[in-house]
N, C-alpha and C. Protein backbone atom coordinates (compact mmCIF):
# COMPACT_ATOMS: atom_id res chain seq x y z
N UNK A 1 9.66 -96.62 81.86
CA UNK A 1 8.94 -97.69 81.17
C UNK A 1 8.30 -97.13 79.91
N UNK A 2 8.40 -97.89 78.95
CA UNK A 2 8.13 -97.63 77.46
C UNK A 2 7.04 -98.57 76.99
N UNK A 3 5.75 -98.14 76.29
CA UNK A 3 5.18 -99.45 75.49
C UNK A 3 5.33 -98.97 74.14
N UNK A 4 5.69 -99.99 73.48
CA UNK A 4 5.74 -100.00 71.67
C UNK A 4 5.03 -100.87 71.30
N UNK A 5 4.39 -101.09 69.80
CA UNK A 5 3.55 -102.03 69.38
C UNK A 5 4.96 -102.93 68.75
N UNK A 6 4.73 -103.79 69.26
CA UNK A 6 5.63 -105.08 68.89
C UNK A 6 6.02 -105.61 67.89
N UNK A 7 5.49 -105.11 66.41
CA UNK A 7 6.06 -105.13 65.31
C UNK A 7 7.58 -103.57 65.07
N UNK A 8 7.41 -103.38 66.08
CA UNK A 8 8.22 -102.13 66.22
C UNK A 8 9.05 -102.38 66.96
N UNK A 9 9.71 -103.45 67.46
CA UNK A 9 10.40 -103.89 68.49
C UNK A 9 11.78 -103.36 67.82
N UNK A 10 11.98 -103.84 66.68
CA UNK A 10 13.41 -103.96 66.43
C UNK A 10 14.06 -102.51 65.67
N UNK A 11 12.91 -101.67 65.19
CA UNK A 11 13.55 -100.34 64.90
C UNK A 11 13.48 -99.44 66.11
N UNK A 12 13.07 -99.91 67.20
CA UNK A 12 13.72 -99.28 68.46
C UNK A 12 14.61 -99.68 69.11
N UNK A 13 15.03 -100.75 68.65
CA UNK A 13 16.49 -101.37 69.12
C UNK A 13 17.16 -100.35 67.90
N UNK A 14 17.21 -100.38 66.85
CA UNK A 14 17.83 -99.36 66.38
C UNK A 14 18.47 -98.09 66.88
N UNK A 15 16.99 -97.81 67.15
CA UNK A 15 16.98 -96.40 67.54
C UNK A 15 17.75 -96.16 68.95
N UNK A 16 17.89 -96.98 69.71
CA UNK A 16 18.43 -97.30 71.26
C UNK A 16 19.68 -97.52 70.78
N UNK A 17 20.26 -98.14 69.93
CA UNK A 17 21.69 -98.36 69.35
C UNK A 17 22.84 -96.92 69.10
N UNK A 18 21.92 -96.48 68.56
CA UNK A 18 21.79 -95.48 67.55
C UNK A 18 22.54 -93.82 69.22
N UNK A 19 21.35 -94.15 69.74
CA UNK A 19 21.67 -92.86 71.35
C UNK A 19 22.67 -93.63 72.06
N UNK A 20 22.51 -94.74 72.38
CA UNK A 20 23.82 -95.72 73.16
C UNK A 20 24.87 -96.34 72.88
N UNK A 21 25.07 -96.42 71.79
CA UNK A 21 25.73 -97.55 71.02
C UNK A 21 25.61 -98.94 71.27
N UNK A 22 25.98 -99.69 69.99
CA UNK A 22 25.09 -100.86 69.65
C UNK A 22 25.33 -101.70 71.21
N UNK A 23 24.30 -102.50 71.33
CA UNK A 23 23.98 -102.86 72.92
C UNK A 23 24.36 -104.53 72.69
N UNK A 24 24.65 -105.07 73.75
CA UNK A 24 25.09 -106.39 73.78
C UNK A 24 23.52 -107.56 74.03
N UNK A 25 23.06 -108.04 73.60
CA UNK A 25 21.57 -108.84 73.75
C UNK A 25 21.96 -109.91 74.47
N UNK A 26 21.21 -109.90 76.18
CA UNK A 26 21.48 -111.59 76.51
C UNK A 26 20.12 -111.95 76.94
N UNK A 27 20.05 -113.35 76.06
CA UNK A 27 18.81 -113.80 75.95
C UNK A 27 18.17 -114.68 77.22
N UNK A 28 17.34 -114.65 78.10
CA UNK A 28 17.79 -115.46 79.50
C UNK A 28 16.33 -116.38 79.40
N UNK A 29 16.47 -117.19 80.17
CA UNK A 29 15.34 -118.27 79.71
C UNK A 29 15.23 -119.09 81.88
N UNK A 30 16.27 -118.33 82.23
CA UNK A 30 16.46 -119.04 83.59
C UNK A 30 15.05 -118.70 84.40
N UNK A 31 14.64 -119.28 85.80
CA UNK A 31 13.65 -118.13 86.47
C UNK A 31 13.65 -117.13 86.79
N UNK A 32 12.57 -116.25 86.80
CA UNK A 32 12.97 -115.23 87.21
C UNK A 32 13.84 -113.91 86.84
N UNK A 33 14.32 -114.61 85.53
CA UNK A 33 15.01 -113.81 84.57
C UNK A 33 14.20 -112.62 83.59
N UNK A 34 14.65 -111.58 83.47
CA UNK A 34 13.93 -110.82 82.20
C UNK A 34 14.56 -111.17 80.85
N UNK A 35 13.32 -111.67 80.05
CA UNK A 35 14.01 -112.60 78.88
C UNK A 35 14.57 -111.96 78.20
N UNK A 36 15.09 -110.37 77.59
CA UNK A 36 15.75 -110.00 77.41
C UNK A 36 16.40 -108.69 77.39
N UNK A 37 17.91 -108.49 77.54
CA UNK A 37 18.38 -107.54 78.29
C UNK A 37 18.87 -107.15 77.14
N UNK A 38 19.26 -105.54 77.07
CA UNK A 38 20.08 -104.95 75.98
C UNK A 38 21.35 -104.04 76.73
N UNK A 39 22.27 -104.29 76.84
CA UNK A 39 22.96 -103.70 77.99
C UNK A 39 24.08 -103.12 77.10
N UNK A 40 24.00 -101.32 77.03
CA UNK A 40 24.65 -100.80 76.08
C UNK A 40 26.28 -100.20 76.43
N UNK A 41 26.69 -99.54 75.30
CA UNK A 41 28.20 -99.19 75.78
C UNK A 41 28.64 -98.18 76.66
N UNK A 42 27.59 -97.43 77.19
CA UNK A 42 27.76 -96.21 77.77
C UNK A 42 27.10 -96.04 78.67
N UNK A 43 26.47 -97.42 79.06
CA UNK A 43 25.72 -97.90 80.61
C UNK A 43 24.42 -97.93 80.64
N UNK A 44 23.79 -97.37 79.61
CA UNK A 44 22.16 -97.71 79.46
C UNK A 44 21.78 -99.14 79.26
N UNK A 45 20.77 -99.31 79.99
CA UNK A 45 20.46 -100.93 79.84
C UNK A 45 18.70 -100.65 79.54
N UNK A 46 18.11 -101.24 78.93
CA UNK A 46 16.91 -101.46 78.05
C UNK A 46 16.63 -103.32 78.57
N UNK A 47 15.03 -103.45 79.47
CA UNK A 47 14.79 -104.62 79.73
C UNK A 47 13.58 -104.79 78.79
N UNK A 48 13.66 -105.97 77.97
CA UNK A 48 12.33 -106.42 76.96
C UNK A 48 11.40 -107.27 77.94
N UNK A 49 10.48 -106.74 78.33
CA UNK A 49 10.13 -107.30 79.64
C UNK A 49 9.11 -108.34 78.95
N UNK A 50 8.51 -109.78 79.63
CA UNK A 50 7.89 -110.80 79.18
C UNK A 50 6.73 -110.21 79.20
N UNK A 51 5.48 -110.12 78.24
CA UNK A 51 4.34 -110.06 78.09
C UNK A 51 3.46 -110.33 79.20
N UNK A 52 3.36 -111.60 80.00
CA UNK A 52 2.82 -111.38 80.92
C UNK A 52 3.00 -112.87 81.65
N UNK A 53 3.39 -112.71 83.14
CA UNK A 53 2.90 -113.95 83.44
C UNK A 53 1.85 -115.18 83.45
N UNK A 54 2.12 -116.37 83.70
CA UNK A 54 0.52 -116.80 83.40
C UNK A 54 0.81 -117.90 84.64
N UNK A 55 -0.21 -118.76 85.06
CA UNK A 55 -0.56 -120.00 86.16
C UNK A 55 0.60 -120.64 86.06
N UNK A 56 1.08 -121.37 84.79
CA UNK A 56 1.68 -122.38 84.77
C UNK A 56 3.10 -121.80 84.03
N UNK A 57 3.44 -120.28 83.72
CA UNK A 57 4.51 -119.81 83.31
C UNK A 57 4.83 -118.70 84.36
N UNK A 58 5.16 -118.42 85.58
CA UNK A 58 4.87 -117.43 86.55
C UNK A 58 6.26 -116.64 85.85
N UNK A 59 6.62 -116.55 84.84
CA UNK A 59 7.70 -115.43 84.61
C UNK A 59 7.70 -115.11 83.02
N UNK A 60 6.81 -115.98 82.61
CA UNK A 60 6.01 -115.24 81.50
C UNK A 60 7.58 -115.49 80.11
N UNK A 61 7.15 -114.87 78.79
CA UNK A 61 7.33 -114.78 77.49
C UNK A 61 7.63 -113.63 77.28
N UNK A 62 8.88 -113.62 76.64
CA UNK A 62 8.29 -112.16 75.52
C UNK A 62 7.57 -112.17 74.35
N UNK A 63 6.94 -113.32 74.02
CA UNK A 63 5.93 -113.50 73.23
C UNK A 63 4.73 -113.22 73.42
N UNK A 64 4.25 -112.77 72.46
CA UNK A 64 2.88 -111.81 72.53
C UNK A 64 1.96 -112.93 72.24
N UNK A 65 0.89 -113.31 72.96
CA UNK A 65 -0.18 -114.48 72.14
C UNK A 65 -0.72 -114.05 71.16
N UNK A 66 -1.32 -114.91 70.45
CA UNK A 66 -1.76 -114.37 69.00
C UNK A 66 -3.62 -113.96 68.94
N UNK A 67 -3.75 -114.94 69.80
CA UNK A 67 -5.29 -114.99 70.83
C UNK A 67 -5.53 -114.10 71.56
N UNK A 68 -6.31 -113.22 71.53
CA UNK A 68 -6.56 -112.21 73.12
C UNK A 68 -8.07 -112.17 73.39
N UNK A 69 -8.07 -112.55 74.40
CA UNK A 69 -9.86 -111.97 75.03
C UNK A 69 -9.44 -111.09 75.83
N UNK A 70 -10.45 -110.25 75.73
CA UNK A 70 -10.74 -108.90 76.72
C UNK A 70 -11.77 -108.73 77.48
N UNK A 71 -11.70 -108.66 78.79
CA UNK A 71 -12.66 -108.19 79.25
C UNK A 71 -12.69 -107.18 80.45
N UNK A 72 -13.15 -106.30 80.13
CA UNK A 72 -13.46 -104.88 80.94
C UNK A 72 -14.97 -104.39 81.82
N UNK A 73 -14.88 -104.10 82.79
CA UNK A 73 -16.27 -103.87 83.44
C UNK A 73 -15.83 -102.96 84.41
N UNK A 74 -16.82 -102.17 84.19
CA UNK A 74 -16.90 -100.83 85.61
C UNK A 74 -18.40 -100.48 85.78
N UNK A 75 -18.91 -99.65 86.82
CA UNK A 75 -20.45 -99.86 87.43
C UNK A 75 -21.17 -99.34 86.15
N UNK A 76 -20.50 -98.48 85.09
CA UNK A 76 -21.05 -98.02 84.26
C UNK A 76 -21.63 -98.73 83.44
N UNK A 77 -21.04 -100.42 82.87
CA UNK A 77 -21.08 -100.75 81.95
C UNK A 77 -19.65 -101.89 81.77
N UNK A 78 -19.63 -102.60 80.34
CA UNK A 78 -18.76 -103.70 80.59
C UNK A 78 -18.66 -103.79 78.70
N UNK A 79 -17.35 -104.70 78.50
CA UNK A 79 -16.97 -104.60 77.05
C UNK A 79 -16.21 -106.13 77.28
N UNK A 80 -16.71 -107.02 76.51
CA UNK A 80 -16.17 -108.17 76.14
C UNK A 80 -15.80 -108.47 74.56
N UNK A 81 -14.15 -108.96 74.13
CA UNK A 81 -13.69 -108.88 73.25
C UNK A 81 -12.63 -110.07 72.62
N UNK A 82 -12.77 -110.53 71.48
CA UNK A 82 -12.06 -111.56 70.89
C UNK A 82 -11.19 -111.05 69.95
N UNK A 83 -9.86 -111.25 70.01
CA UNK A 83 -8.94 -110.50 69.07
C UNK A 83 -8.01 -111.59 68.63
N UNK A 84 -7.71 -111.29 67.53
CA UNK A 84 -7.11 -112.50 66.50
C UNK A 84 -5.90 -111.27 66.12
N UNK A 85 -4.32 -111.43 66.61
CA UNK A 85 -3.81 -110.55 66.35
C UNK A 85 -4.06 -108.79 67.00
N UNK A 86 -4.04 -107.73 65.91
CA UNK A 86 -4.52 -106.22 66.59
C UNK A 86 -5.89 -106.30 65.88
N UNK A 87 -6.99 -106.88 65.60
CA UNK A 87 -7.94 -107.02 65.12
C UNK A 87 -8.77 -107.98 66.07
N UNK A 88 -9.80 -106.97 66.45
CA UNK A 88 -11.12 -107.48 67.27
C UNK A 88 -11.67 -108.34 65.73
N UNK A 89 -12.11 -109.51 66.29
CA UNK A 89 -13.14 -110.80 65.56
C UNK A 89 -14.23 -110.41 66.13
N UNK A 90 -14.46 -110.22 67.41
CA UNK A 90 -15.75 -110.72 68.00
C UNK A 90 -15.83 -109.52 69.39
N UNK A 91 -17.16 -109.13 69.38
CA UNK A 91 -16.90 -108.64 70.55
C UNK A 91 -18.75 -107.98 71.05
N UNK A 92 -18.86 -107.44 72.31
CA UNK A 92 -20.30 -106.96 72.90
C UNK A 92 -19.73 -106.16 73.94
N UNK A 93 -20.55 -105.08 73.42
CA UNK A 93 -20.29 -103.68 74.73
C UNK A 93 -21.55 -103.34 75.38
N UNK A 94 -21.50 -103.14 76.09
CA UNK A 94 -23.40 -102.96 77.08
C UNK A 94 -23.05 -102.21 78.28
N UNK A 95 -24.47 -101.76 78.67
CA UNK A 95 -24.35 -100.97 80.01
C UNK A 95 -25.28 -101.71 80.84
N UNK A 96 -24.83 -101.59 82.13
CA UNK A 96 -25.34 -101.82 83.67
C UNK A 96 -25.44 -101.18 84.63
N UNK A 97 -26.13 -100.28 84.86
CA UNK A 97 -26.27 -98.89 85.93
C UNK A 97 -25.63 -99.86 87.85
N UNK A 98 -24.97 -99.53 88.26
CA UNK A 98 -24.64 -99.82 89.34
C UNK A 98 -24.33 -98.32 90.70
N UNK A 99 -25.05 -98.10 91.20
CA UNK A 99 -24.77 -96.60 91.91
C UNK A 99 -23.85 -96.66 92.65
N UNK A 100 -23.27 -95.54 92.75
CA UNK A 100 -21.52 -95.81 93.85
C UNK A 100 -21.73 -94.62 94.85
N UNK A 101 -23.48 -94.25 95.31
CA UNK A 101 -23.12 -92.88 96.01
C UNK A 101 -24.41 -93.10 96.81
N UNK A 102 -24.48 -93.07 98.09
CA UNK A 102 -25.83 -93.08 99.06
C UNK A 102 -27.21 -92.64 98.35
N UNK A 103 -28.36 -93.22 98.46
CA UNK A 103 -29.82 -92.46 97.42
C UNK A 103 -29.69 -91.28 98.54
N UNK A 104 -30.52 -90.19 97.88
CA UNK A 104 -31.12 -89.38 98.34
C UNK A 104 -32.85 -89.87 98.43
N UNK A 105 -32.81 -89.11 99.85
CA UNK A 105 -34.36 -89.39 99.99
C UNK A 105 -34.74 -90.18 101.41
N UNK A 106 -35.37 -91.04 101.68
CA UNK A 106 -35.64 -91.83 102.58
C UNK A 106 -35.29 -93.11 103.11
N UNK A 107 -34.51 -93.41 102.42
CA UNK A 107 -33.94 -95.31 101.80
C UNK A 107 -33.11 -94.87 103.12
N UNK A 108 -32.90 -96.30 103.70
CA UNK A 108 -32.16 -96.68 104.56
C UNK A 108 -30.58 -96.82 104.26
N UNK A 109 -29.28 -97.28 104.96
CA UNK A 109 -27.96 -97.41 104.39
C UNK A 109 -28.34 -98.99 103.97
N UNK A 110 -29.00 -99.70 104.53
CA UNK A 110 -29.26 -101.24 104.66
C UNK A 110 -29.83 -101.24 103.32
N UNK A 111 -30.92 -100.44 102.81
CA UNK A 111 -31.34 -100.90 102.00
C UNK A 111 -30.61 -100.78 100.82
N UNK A 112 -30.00 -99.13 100.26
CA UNK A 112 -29.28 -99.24 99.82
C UNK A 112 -28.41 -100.01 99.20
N UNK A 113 -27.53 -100.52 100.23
CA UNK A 113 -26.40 -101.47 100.15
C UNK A 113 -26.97 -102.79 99.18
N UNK A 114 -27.83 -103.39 99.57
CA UNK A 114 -28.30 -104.53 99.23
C UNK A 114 -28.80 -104.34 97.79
N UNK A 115 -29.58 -102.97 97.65
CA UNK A 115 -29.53 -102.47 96.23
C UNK A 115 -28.75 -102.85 95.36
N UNK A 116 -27.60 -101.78 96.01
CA UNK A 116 -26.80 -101.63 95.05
C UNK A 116 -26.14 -102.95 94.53
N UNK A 117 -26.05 -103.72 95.74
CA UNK A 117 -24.97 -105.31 95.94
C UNK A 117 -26.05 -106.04 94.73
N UNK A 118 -27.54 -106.16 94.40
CA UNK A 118 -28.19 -106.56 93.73
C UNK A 118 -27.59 -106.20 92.11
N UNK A 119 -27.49 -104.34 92.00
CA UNK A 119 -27.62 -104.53 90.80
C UNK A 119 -25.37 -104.71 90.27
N UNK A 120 -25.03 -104.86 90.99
CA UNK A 120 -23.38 -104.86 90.30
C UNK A 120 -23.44 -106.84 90.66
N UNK A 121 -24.55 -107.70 91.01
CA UNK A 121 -24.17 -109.40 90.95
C UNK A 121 -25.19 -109.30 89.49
N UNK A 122 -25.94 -108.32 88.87
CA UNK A 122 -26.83 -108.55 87.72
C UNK A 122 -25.08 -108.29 86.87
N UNK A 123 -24.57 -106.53 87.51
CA UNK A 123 -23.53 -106.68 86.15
C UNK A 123 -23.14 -107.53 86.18
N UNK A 124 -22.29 -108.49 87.01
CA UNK A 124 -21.24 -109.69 86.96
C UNK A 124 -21.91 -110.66 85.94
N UNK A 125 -22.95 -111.14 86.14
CA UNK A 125 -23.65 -112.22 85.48
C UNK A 125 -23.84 -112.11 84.31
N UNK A 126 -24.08 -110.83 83.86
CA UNK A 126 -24.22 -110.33 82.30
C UNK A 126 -22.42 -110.81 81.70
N UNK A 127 -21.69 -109.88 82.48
CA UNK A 127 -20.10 -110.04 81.63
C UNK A 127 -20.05 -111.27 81.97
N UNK A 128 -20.40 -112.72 82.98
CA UNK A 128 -19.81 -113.94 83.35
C UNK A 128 -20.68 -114.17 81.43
N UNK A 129 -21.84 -113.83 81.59
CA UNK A 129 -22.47 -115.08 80.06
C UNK A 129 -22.10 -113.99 78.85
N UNK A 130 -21.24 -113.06 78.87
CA UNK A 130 -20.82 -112.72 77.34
C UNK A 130 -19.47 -113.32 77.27
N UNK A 131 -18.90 -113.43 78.25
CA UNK A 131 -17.57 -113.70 78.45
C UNK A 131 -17.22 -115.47 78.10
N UNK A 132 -17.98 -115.75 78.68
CA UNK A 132 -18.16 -117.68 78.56
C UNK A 132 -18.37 -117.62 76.91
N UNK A 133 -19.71 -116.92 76.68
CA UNK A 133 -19.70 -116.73 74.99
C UNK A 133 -18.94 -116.60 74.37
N UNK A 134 -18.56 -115.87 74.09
CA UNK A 134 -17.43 -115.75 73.28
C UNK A 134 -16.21 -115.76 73.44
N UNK A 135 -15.53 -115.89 74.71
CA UNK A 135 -13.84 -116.70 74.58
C UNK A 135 -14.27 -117.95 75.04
N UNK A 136 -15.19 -118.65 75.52
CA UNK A 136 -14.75 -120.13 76.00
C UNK A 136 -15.61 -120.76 74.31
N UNK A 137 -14.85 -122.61 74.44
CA UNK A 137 -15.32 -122.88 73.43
C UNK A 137 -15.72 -124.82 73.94
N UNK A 138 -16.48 -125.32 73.74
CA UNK A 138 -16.50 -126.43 74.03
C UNK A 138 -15.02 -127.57 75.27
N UNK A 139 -13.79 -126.89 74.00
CA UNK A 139 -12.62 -127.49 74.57
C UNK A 139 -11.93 -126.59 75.37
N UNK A 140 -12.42 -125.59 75.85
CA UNK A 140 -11.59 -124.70 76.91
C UNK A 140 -11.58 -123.38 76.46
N UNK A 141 -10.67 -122.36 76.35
CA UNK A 141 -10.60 -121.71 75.93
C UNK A 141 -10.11 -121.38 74.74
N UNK A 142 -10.91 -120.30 74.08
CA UNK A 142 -10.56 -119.82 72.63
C UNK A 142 -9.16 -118.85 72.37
N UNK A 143 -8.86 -118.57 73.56
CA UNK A 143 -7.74 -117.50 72.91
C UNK A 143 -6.61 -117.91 74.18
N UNK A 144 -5.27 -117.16 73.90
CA UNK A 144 -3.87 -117.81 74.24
C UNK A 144 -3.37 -116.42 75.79
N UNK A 145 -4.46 -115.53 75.87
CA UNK A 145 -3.87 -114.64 76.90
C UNK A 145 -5.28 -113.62 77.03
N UNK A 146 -5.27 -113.46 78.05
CA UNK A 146 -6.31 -112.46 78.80
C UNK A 146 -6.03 -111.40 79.16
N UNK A 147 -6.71 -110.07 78.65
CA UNK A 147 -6.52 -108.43 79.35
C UNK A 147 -7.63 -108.21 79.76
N UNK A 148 -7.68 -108.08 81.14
CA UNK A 148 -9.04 -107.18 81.56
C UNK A 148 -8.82 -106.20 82.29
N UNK A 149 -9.80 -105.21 82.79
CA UNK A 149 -9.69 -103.73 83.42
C UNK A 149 -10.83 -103.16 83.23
N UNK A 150 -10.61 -102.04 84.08
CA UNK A 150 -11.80 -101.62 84.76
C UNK A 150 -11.51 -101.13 86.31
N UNK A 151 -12.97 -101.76 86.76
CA UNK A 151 -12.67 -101.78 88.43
C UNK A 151 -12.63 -103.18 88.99
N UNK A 152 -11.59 -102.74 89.66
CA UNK A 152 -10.77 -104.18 90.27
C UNK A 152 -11.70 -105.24 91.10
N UNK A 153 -12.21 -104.61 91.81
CA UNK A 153 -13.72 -105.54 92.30
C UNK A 153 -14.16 -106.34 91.60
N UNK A 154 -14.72 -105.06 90.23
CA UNK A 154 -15.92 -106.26 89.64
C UNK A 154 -14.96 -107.45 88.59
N UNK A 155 -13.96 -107.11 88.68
CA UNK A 155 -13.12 -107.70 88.01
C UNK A 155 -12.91 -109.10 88.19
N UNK A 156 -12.87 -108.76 89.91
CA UNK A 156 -11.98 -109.85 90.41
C UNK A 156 -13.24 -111.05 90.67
N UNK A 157 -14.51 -110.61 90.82
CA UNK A 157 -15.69 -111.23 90.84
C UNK A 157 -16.52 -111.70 89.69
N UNK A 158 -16.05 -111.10 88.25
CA UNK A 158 -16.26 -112.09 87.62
C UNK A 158 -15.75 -113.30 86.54
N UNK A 159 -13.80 -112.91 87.28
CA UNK A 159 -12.75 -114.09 87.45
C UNK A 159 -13.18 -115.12 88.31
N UNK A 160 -14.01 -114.75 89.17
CA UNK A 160 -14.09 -115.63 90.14
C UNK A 160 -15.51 -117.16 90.50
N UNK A 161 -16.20 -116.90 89.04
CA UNK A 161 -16.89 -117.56 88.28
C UNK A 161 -16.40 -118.88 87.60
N UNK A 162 -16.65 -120.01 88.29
CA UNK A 162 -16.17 -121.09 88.05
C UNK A 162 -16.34 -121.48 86.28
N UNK A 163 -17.26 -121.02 85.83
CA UNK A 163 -17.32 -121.04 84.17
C UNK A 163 -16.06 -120.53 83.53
N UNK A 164 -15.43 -119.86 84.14
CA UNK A 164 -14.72 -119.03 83.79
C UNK A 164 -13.06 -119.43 83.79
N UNK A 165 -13.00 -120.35 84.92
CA UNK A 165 -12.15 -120.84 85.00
C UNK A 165 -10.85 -121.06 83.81
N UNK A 166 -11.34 -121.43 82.56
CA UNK A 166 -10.30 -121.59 81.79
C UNK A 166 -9.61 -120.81 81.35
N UNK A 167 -10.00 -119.41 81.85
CA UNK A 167 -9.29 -117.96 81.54
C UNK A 167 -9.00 -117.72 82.17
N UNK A 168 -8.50 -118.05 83.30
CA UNK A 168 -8.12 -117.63 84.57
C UNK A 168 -6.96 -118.25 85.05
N UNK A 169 -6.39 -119.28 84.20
CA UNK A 169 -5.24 -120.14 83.99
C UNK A 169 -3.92 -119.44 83.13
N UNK A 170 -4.61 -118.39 81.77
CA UNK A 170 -3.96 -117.83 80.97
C UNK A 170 -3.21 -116.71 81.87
N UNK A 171 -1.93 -116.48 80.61
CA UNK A 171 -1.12 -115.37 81.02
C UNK A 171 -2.32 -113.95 80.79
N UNK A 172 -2.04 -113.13 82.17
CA UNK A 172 -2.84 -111.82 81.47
C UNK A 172 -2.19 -110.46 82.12
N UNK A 173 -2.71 -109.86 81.19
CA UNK A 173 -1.95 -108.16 81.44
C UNK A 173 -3.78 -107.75 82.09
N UNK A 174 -3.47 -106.47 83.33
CA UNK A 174 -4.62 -106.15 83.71
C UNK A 174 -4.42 -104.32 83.98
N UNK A 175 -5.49 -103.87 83.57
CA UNK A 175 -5.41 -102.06 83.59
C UNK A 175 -6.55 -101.42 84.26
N UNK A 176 -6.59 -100.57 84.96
CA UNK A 176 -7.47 -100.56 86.35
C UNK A 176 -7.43 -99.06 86.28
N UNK A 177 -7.42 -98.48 84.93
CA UNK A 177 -7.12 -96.86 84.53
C UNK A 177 -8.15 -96.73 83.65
N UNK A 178 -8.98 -97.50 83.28
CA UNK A 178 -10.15 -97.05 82.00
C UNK A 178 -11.22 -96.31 82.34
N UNK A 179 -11.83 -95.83 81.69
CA UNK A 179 -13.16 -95.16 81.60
C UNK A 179 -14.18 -95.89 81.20
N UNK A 180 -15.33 -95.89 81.63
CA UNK A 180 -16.76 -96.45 81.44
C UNK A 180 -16.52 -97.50 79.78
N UNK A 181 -16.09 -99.16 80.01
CA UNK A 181 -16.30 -99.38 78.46
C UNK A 181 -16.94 -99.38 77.59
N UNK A 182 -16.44 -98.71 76.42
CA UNK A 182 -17.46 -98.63 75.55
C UNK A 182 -16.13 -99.02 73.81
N UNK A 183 -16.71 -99.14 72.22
CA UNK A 183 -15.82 -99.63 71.85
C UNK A 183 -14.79 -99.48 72.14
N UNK A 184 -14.59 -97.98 71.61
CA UNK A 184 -13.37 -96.53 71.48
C UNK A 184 -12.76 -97.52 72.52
N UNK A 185 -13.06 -97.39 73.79
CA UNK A 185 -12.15 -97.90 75.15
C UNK A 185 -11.52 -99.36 74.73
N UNK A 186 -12.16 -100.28 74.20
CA UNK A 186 -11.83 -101.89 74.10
C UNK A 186 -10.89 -102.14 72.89
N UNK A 187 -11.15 -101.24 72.04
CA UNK A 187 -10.06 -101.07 71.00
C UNK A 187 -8.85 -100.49 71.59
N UNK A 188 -8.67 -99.53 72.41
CA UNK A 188 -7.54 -98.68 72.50
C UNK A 188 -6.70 -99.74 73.67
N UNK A 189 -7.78 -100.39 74.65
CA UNK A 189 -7.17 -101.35 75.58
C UNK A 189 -6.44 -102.50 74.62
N UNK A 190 -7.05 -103.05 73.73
CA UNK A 190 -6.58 -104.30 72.99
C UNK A 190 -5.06 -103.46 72.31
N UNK A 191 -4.90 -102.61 72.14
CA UNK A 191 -3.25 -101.84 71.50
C UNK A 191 -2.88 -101.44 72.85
N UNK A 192 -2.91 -101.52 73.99
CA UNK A 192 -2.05 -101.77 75.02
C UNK A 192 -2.06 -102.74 75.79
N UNK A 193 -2.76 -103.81 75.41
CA UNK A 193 -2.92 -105.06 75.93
C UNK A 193 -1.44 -105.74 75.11
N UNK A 194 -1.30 -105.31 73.77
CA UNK A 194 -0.50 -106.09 73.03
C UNK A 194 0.94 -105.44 73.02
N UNK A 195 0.72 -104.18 73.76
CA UNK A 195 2.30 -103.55 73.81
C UNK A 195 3.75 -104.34 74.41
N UNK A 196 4.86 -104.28 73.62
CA UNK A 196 5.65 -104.66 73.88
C UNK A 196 6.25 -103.35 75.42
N UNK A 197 6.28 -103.85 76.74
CA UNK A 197 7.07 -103.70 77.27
C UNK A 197 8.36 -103.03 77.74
N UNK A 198 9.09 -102.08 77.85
CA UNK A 198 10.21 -101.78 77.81
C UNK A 198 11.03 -101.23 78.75
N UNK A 199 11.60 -101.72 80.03
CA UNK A 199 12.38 -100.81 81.32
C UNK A 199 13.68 -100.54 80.67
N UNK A 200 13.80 -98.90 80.63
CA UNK A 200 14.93 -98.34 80.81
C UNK A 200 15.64 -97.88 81.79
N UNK A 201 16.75 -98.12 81.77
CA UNK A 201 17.89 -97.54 82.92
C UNK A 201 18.58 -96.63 81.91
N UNK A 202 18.52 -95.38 82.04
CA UNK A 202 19.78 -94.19 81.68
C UNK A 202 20.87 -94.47 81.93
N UNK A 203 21.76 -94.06 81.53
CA UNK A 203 23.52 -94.32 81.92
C UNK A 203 23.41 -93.13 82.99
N UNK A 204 24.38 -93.65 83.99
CA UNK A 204 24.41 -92.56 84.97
C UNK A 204 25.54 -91.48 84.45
N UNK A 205 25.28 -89.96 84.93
CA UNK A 205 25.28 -89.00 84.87
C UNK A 205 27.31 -88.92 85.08
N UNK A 206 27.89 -88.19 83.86
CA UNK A 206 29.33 -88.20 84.68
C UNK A 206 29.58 -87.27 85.98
């Protein structure tokens, strides 16, 4: 698997031409289909895999939306982001201390727990009202596809925010490999949020 930035799509078809010879393109639109295949002369096949599924497209585009919100959260902290194209418009990065390790000292496991469960429903609530801010808009949502990542938990809990709802309908790509967000992180996620895709098969071996 390959990601390229998607204005680069077609000088790596080149370049794939070029090691394989020129490849036959079938464009598929059926279900379930990968929308497009490059299936070359010497048995390498190259899949342009769809951007991402969404609610009401469960097999997705190879079209990239032009709209992206981002949103990322881990116990460290959380990064919410509006991108118009590879260019953040809008965006808020913040921290939220959430502990992931027993106190030392006298504290009970009970108490603890409830602690901790206290301060990661403060993070959720913080990313639920930056997130409503700035991608939702009176008429629904502001942007055409959703990337979030982080940790999958808090993720999935503050998808799970009925405000939220209208982003939760969109096609989205999700990455569960980041580090504590901060810009550096929300920028580098938004250029693999927008990566084009790519399964290769090698030609088998004579």
């Amino acid at each position: 698997m390959v990601e390229i930035d998607p204005a680069r799509l077609e000088r790596w078809i080149d370049g794939f031409s070029q090691r394989h010879g020129v490849p036959e393109r079938s464009l598929r639109d059926d279900p379930g289909a990968v929308p497009l295949v490059l299936s070359a002369p010497d048995g390498a096949v190259a899949e342009v895999l769809a951007w991402a599924p969404g609610a009401d497209d469960p097999f997705g585009s190879v079209e990239l939306p032009e709209r992206l919100g981002l949103v990322l959260v881990r116990r460290g902290g959380y990064a919410v982001g509006l991108a118009e194209g590879e260019q953040l418009t809008d965006h808020h990065c913040g921290t939220r201390y959430v502990q992931s390790r027993t106190a030392a000292g006298g504290w009970s496991q009970q108490r603890f727990a409830r602690r901790r469960g206290n301060q990661a429903d403060a993070l959720v609530g913080r990313v639920v009202e930056q997130a409503a801010g700035r991608l939702l808009g009176p008429k629904g949502a502001l942007v055409d596809g959703l990337v979030v990542g982080g940790d999958k938990a808090l993720v999935r809990q503050v998808l799970q925010e009925s405000v939220l709802t209208p982003l939760t309908v969109l096609a989205r790509r999700e990455f569960y490999d980041l580090p504590d967000p901060r810009l550096k992180v929300l920028q580098e996620t938004l250029r693999r949020g927008r990566a084009t895709r790519i399964r290769i098969v090698e030609p088998a071996s004579p």
